[in-house]
N, C-alpha and C. Protein backbone atom coordinates (compact mmCIF):
# COMPACT_ATOMS: atom_id res chain seq x y z
N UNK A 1 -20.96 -30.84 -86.82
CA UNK A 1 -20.88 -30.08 -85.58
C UNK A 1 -21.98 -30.51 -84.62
N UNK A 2 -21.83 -30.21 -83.63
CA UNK A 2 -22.70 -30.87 -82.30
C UNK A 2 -23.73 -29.26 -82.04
N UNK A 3 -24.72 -29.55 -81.45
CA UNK A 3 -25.24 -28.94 -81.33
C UNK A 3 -25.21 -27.77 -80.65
N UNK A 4 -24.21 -27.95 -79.30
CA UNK A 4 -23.70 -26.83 -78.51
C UNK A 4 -22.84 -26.33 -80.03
N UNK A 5 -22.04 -26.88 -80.71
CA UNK A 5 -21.19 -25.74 -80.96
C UNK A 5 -21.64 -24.89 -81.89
N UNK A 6 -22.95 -25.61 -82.62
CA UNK A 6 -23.81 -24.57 -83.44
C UNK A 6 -23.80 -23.22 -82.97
N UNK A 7 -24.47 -23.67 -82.02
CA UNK A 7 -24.95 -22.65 -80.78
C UNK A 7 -23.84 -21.52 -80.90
N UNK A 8 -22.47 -22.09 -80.40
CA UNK A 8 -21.43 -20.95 -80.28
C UNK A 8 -21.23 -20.62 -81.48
N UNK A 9 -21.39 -20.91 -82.49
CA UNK A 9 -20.60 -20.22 -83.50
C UNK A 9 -22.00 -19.42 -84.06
N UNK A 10 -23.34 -19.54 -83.63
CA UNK A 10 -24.54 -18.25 -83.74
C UNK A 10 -24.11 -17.27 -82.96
N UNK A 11 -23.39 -17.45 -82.11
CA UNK A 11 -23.51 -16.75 -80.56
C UNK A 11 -22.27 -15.89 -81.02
N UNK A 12 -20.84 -15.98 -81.36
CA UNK A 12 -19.36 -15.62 -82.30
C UNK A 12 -19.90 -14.92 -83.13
N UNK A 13 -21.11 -15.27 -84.27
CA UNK A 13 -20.98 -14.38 -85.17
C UNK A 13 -21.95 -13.55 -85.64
N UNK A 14 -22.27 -12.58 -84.06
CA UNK A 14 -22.63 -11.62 -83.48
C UNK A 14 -22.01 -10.56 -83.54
N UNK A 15 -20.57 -10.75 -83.21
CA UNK A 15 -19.55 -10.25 -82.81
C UNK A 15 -18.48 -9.68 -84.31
N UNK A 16 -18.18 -8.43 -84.32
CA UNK A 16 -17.23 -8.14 -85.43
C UNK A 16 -15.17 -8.61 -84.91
N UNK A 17 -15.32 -9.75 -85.33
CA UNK A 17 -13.74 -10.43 -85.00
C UNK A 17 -12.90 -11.19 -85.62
N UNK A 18 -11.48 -11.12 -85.38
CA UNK A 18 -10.87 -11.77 -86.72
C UNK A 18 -9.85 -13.05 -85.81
N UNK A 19 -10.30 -14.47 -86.48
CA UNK A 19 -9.53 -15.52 -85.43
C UNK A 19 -8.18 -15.81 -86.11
N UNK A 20 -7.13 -15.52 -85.55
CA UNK A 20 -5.89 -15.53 -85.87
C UNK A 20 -5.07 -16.74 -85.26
N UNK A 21 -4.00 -17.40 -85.91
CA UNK A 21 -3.49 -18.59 -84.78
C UNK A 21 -2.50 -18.07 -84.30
N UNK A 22 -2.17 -18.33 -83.76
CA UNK A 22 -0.68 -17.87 -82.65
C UNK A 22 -0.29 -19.54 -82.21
N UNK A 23 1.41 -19.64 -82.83
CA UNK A 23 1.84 -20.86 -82.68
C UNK A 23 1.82 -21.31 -81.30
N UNK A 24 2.07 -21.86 -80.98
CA UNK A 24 1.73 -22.83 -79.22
C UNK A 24 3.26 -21.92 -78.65
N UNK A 25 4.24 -21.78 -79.09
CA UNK A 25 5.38 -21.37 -78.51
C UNK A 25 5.17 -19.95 -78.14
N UNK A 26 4.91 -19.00 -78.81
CA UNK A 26 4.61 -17.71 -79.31
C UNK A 26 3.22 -17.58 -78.15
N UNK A 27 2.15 -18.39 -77.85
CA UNK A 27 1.13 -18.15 -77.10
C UNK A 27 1.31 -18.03 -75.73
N UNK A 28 1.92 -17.33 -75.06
CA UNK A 28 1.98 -17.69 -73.76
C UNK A 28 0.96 -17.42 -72.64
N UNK A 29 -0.19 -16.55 -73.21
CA UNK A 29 -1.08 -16.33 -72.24
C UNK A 29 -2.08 -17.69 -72.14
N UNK A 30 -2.44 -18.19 -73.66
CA UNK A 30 -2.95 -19.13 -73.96
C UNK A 30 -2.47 -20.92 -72.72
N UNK A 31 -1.35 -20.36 -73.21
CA UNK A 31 -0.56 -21.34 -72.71
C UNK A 31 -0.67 -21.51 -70.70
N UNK A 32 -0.28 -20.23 -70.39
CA UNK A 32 -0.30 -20.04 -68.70
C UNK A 32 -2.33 -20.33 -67.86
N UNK A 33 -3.09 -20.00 -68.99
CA UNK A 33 -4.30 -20.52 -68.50
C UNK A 33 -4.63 -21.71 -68.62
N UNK A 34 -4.13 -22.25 -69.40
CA UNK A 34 -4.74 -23.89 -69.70
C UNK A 34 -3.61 -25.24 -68.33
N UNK A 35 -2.91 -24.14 -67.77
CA UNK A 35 -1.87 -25.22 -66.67
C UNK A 35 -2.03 -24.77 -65.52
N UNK A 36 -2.32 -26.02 -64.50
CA UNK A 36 -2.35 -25.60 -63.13
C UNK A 36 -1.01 -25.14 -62.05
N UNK A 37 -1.09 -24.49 -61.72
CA UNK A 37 0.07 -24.13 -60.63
C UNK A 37 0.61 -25.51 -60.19
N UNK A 38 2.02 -25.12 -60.31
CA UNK A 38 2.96 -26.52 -59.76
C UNK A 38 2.48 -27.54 -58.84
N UNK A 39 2.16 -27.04 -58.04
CA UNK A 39 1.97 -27.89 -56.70
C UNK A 39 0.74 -27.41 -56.24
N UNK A 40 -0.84 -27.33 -57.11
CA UNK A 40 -1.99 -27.19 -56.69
C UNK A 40 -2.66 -28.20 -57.37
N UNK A 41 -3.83 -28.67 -57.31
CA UNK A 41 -4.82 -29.45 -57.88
C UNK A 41 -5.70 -28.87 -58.11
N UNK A 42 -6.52 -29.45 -59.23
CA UNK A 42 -8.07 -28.85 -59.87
C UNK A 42 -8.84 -27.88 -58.95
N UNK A 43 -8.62 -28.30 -58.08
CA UNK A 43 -9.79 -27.94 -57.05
C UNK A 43 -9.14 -26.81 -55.98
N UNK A 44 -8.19 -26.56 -56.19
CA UNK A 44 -7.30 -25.32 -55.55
C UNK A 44 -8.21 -23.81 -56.40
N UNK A 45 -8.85 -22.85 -55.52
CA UNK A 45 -9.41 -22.08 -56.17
C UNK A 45 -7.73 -20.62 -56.32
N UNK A 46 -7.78 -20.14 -56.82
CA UNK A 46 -7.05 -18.95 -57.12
C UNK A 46 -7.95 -17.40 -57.48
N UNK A 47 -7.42 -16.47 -57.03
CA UNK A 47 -8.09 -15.23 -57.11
C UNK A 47 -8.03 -14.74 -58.94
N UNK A 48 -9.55 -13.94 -59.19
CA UNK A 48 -9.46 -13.99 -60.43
C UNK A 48 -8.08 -12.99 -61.06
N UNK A 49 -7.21 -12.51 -60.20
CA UNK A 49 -6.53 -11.34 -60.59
C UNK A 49 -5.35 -12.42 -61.08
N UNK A 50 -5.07 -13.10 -60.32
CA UNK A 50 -3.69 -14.63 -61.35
C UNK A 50 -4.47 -14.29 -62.58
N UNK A 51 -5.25 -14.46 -63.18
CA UNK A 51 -5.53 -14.72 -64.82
C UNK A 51 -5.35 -13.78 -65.30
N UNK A 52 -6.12 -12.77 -65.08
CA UNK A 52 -6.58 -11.32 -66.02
C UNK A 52 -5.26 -10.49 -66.12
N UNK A 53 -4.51 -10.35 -65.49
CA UNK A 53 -2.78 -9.52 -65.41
C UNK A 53 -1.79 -10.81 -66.65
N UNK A 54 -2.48 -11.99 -66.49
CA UNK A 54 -1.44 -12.79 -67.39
C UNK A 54 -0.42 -12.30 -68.20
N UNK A 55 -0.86 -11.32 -69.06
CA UNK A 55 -0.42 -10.44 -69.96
C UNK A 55 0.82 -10.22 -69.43
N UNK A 56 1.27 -9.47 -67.99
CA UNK A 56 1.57 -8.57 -67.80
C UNK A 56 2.55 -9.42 -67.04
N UNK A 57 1.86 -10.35 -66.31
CA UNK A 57 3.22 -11.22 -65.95
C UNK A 57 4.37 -11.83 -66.44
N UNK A 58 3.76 -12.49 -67.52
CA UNK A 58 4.29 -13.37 -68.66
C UNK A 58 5.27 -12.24 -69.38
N UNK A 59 5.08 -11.50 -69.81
CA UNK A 59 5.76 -10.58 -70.84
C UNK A 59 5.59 -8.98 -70.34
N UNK A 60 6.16 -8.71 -69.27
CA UNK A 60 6.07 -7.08 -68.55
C UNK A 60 6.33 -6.08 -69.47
N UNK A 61 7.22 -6.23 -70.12
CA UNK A 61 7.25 -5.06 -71.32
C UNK A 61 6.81 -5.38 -72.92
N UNK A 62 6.47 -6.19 -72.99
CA UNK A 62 5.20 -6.53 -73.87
C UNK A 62 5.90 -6.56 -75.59
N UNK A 63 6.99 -7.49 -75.48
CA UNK A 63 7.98 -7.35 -76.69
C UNK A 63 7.34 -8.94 -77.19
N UNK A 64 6.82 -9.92 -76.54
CA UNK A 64 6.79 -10.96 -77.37
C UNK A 64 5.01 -10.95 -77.87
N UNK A 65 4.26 -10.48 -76.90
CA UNK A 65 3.11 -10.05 -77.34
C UNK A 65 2.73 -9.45 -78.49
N UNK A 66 1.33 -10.07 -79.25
CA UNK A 66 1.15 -8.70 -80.54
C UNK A 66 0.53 -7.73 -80.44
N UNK A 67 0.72 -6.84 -81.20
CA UNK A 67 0.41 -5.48 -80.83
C UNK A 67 -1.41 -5.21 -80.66
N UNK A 68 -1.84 -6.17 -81.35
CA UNK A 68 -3.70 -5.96 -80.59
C UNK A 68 -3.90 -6.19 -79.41
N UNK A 69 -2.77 -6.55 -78.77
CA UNK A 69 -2.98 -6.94 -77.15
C UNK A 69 -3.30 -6.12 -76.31
């Protein structure tokens, strides 16, 4: 491990948490943050409220989501 990630994983296990995988298909919040809007570039800023509602966009009634969500 590199030295930053030492770091994070002192810094993680601080914290009482359990890391679970969620398949790439099944992830969609995962999924909608890591891609830029169609027709924007890196450098296109967006308001922080696009991210944090993700949830809510992606899946409004919250059937494909798991229930710790």
């Amino acid at each position: 491990l590199s030295n930053r990630q030492i770091r994070w994983m002192e810094h993680i296990q601080r914290f009482k948490h359990d890391i679970t995988y969620v398949q790439g298909v099944a992830n969609k919040v995962g999924d909608c943050l890591s891609r830029y809007y169609e027709f924007d570039t890196w450098e296109d800023d967006h308001p922080v409220q696009d991210f944090v509602i993700a949830d809510l966009r992606l899946d409004p009634t919250g059937d494909d989501l798991p229930q710790s969500r």
